[in-house]
N, C-alpha and C. Protein backbone atom coordinates (compact mmCIF):
# COMPACT_ATOMS: atom_id res chain seq x y z
N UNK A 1 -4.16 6.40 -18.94
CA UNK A 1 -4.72 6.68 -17.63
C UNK A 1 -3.61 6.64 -16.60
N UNK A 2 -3.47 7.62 -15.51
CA UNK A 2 -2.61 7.42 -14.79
C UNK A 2 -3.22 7.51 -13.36
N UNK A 3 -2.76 6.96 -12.24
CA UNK A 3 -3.30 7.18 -11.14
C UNK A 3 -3.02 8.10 -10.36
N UNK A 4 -3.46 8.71 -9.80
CA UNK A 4 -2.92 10.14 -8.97
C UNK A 4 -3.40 9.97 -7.42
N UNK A 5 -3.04 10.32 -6.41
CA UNK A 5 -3.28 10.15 -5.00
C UNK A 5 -3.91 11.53 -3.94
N UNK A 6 -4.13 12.04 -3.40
CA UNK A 6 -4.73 13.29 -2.83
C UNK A 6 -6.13 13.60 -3.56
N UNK A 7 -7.03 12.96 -3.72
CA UNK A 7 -7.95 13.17 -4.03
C UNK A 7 -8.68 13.24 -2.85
N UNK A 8 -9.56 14.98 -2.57
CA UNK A 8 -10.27 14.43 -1.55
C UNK A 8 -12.19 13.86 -1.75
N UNK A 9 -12.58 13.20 -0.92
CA UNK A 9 -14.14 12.34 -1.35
C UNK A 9 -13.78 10.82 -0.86
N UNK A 10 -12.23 10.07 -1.52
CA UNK A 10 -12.27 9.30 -1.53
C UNK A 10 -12.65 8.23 -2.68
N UNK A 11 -12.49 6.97 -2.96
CA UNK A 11 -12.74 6.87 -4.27
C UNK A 11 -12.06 6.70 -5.32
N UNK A 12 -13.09 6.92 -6.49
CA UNK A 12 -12.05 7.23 -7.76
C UNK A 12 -13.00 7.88 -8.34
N UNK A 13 -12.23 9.17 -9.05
CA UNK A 13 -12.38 10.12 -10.25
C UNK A 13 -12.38 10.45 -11.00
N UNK A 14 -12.81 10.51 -12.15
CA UNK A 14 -12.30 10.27 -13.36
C UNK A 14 -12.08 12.24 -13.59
N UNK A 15 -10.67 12.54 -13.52
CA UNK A 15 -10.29 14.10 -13.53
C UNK A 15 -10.58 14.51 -14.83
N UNK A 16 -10.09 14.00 -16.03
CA UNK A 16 -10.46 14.23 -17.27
C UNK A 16 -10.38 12.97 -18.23
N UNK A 17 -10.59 13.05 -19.54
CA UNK A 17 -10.51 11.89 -20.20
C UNK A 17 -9.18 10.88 -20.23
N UNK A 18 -8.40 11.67 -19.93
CA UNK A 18 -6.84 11.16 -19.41
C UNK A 18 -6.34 10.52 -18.55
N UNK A 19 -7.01 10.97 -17.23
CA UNK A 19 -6.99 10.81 -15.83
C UNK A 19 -7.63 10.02 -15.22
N UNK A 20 -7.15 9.09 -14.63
CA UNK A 20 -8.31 8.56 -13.59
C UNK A 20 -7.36 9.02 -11.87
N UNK A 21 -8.10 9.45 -11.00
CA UNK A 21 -7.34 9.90 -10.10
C UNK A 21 -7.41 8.73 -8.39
N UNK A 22 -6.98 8.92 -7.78
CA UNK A 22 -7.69 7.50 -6.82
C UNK A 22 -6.94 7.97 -5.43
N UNK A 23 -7.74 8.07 -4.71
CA UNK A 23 -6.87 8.66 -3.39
C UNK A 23 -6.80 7.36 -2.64
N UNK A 24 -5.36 7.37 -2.70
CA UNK A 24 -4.48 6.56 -2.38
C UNK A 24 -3.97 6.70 -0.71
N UNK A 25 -4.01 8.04 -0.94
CA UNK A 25 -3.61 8.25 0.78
C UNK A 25 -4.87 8.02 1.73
N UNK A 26 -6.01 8.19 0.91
CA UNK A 26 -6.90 7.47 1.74
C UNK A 26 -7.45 6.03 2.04
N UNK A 27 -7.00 5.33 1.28
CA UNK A 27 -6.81 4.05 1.23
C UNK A 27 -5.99 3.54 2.17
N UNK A 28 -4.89 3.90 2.00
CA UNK A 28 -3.49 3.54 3.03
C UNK A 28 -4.33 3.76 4.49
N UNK A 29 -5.14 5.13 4.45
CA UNK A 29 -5.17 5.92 5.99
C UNK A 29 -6.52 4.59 6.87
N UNK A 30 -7.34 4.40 5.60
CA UNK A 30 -7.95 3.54 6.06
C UNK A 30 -7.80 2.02 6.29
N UNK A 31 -6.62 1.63 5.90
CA UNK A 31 -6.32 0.12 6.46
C UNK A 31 -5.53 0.27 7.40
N UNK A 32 -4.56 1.97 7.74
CA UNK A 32 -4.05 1.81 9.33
C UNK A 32 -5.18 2.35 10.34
N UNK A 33 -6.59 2.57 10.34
CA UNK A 33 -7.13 2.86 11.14
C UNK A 33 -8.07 1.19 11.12
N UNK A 34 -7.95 0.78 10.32
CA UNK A 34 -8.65 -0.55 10.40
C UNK A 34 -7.73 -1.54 11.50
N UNK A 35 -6.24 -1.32 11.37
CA UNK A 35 -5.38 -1.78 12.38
C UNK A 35 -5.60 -1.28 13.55
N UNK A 36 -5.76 -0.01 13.85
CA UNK A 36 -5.95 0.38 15.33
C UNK A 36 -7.35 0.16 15.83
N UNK A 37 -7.98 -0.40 14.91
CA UNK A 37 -8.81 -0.59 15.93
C UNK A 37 -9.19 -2.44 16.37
N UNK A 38 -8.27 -3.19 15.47
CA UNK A 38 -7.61 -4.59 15.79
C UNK A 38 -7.34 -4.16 16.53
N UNK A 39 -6.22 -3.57 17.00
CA UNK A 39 -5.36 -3.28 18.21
C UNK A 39 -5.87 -3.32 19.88
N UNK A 40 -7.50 -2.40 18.95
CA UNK A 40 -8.30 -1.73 20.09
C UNK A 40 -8.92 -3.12 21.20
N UNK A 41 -9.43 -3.51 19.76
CA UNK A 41 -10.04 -4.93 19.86
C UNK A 41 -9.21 -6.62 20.94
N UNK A 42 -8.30 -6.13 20.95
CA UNK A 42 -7.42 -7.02 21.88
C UNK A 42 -7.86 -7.99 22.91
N UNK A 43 -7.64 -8.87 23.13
CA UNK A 43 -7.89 -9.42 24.45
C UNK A 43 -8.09 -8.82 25.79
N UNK A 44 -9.16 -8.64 26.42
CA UNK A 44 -8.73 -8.50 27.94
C UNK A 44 -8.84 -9.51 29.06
N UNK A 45 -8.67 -8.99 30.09
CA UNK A 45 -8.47 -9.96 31.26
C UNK A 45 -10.45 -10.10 31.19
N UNK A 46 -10.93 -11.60 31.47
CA UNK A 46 -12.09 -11.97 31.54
C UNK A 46 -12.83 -11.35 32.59
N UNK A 47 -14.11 -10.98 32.61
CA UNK A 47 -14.85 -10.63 33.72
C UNK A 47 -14.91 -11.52 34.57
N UNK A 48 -15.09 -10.99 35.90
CA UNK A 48 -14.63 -11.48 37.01
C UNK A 48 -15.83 -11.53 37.93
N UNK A 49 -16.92 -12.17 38.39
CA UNK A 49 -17.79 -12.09 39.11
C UNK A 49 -17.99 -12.17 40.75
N UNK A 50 -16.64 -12.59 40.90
CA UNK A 50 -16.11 -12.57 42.26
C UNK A 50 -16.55 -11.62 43.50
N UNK A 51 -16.75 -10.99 43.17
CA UNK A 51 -17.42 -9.61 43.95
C UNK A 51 -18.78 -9.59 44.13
N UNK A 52 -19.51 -10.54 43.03
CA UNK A 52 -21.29 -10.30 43.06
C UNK A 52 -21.43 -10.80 44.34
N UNK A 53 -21.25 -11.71 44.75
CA UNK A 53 -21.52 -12.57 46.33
C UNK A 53 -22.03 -13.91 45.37
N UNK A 54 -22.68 -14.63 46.52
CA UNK A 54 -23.44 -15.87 46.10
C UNK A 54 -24.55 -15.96 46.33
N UNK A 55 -25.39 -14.94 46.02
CA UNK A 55 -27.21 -14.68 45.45
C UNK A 55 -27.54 -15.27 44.31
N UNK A 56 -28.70 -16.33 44.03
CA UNK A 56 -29.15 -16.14 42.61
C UNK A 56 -28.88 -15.70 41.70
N UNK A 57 -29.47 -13.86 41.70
CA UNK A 57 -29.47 -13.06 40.63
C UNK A 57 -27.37 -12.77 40.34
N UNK A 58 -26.51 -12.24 41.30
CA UNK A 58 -25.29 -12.57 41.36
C UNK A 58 -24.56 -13.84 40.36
N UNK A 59 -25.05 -15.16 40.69
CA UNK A 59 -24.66 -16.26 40.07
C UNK A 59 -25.34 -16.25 38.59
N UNK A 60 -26.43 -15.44 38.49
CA UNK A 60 -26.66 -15.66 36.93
C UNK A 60 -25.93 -14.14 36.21
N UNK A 61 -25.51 -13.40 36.67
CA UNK A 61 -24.93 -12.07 36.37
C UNK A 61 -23.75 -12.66 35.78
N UNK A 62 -23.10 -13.51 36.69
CA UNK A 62 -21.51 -14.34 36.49
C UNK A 62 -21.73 -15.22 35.37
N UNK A 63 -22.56 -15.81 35.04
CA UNK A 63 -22.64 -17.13 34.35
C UNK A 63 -23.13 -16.33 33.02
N UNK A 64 -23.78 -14.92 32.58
CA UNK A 64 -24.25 -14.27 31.69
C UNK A 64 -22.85 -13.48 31.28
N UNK A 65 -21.87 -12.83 31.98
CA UNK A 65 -20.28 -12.66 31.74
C UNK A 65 -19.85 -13.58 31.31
N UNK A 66 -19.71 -14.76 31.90
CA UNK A 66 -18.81 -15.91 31.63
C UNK A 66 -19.09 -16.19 29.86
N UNK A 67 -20.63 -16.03 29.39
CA UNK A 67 -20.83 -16.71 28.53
C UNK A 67 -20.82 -15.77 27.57
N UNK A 68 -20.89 -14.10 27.63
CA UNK A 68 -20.60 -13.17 27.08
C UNK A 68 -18.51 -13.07 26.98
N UNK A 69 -17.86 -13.08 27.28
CA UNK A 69 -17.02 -13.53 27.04
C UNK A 69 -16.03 -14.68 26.37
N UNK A 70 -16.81 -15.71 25.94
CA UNK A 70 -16.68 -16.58 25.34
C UNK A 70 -17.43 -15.97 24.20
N UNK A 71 -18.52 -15.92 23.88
CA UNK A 71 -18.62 -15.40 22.99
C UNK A 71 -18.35 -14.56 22.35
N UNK A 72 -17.80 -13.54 22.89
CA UNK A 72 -17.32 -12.17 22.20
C UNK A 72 -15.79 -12.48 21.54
N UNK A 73 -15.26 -13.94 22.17
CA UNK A 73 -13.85 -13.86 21.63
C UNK A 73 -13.89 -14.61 20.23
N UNK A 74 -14.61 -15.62 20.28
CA UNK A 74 -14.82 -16.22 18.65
C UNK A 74 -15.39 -15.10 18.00
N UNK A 75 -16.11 -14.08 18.28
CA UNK A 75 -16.79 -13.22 17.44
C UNK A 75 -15.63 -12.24 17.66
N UNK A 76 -14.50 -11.66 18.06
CA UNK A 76 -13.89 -10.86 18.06
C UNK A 76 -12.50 -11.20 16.89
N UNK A 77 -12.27 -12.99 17.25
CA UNK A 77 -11.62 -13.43 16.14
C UNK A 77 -11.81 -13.72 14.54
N UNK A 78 -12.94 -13.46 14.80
CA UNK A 78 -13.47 -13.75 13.29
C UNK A 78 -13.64 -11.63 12.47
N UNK A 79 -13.93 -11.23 13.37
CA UNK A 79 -13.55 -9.58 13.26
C UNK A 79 -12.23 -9.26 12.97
N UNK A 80 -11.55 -9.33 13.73
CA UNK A 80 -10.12 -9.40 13.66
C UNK A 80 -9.69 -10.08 12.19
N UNK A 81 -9.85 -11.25 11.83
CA UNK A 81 -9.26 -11.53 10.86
C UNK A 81 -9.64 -10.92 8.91
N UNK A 82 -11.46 -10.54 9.39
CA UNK A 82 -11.37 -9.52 8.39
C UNK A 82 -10.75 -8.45 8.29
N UNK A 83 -10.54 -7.74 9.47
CA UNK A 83 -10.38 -6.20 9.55
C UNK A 83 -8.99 -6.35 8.86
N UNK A 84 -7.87 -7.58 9.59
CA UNK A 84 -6.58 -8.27 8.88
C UNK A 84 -6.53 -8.18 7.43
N UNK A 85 -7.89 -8.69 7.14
CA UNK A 85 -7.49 -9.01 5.44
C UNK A 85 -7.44 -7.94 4.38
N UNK A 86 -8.90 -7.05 5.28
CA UNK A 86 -9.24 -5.57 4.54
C UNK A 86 -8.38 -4.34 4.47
N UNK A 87 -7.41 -4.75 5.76
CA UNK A 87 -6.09 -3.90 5.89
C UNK A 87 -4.77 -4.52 4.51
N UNK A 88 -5.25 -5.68 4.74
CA UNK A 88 -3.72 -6.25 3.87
C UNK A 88 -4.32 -5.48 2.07
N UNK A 89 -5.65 -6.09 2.21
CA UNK A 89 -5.78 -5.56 0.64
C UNK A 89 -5.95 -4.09 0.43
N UNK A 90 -6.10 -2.67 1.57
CA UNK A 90 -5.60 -1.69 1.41
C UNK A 90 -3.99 -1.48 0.53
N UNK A 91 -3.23 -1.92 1.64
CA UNK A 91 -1.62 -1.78 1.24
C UNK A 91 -0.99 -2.60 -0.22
N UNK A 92 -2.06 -3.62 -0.36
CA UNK A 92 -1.30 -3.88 -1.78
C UNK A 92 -1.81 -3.44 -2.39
N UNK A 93 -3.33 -3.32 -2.73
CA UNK A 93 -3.60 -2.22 -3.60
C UNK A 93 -2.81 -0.88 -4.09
N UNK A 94 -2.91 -0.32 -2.69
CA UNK A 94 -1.97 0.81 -2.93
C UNK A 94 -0.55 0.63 -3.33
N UNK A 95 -0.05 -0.18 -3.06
CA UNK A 95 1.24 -0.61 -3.75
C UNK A 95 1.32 -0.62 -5.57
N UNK A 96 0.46 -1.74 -5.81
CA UNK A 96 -0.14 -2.72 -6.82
C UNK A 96 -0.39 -1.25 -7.75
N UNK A 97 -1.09 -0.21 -7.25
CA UNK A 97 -1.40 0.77 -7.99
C UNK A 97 -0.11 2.20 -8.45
N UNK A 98 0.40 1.87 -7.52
CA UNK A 98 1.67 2.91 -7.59
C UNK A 98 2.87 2.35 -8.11
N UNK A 99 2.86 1.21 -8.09
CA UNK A 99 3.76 0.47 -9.23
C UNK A 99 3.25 0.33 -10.50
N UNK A 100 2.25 0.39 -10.78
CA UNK A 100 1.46 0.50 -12.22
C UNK A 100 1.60 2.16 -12.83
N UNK A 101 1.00 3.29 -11.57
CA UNK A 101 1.38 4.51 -12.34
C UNK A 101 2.72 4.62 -12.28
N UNK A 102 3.85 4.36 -11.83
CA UNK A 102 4.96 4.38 -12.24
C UNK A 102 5.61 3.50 -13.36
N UNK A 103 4.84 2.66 -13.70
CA UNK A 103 5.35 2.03 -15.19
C UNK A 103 4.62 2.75 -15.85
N UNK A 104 3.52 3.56 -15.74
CA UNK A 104 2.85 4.13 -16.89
C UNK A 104 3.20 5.43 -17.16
N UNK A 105 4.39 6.19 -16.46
CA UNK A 105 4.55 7.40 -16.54
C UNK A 105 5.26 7.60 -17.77
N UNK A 106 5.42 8.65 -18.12
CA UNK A 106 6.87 8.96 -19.18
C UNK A 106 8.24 8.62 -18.73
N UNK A 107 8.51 8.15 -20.08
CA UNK A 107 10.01 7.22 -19.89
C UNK A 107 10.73 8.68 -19.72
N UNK A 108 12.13 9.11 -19.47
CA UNK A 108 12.69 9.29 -19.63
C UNK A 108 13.49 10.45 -20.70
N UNK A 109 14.00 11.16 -20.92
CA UNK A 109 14.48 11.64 -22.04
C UNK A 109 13.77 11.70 -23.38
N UNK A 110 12.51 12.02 -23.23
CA UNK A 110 11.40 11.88 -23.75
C UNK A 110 10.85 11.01 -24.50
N UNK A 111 11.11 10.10 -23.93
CA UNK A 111 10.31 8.36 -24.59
C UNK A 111 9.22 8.58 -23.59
N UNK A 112 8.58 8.13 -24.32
CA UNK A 112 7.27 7.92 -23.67
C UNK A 112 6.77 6.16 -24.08
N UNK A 113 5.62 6.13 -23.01
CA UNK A 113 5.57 4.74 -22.67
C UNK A 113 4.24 4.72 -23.80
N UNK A 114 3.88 3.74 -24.68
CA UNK A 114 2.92 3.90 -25.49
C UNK A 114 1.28 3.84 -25.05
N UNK A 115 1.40 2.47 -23.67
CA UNK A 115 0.60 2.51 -22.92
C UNK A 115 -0.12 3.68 -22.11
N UNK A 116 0.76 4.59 -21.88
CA UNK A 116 0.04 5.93 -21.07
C UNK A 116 -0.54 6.70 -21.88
N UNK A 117 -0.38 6.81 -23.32
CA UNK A 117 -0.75 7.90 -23.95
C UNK A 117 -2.42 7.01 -24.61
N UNK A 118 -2.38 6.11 -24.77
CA UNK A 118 -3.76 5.07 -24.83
C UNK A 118 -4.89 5.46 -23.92
């Protein structure tokens, strides 16, 4: 079995009894879009209620920000650190896998690897 990359669907394929194919470039593409949108996800400057005045409905507008902001950052960190992990295990995969079809290719000067032809 060897792994092959440009598959489009995504996935894995089994091309023929020989083949298993695995798009790889989509793998990769999807743990750097999993980064940009960490990226996206960033800190901002806190809402600011300063402007409502000092009405009731104003002071609970502020205090409903205040507490939406706190919350969104433990819930943004705990996002963040999957999106982290689901990105990391993109790239080694894809690594992990392209170092495997490259030990499984044909040796050389026509040795062949016994494992690939299995």
């Amino acid at each position: 079995m060897r792994a092959v990359g440009g598959i489009s669907g995504g996935g894995f394929t089994v091309a023929s009894h020989e083949q298993l194919a695995i798009d790889l470039e989509g793998i990769q593409d999807w743990g750097t879009a999993l980064n940009g949108v960490r990226i996206g996800m960033q800190p901002v400057a806190p809402a600011s209620g300063d402007h409502l005045g000092t009405d009731p409905a104003s002071t609970a507008v502020e205090t409903g920000l205040a507490y939406f902001d706190q919350a969104w950052s433990v819930g943004r960190t705990i996002i963040d650190s999957y999106m982290a992990a689901l990105s990391k295990m993109c790239d080694d995969s894809v690594a992990k896998i392209r170092q495997l079809d490259a030990s499984l290719a044909p040796q050389p000067h026509g040795l062949h690897n016994r494992a690939y032809e299995d």
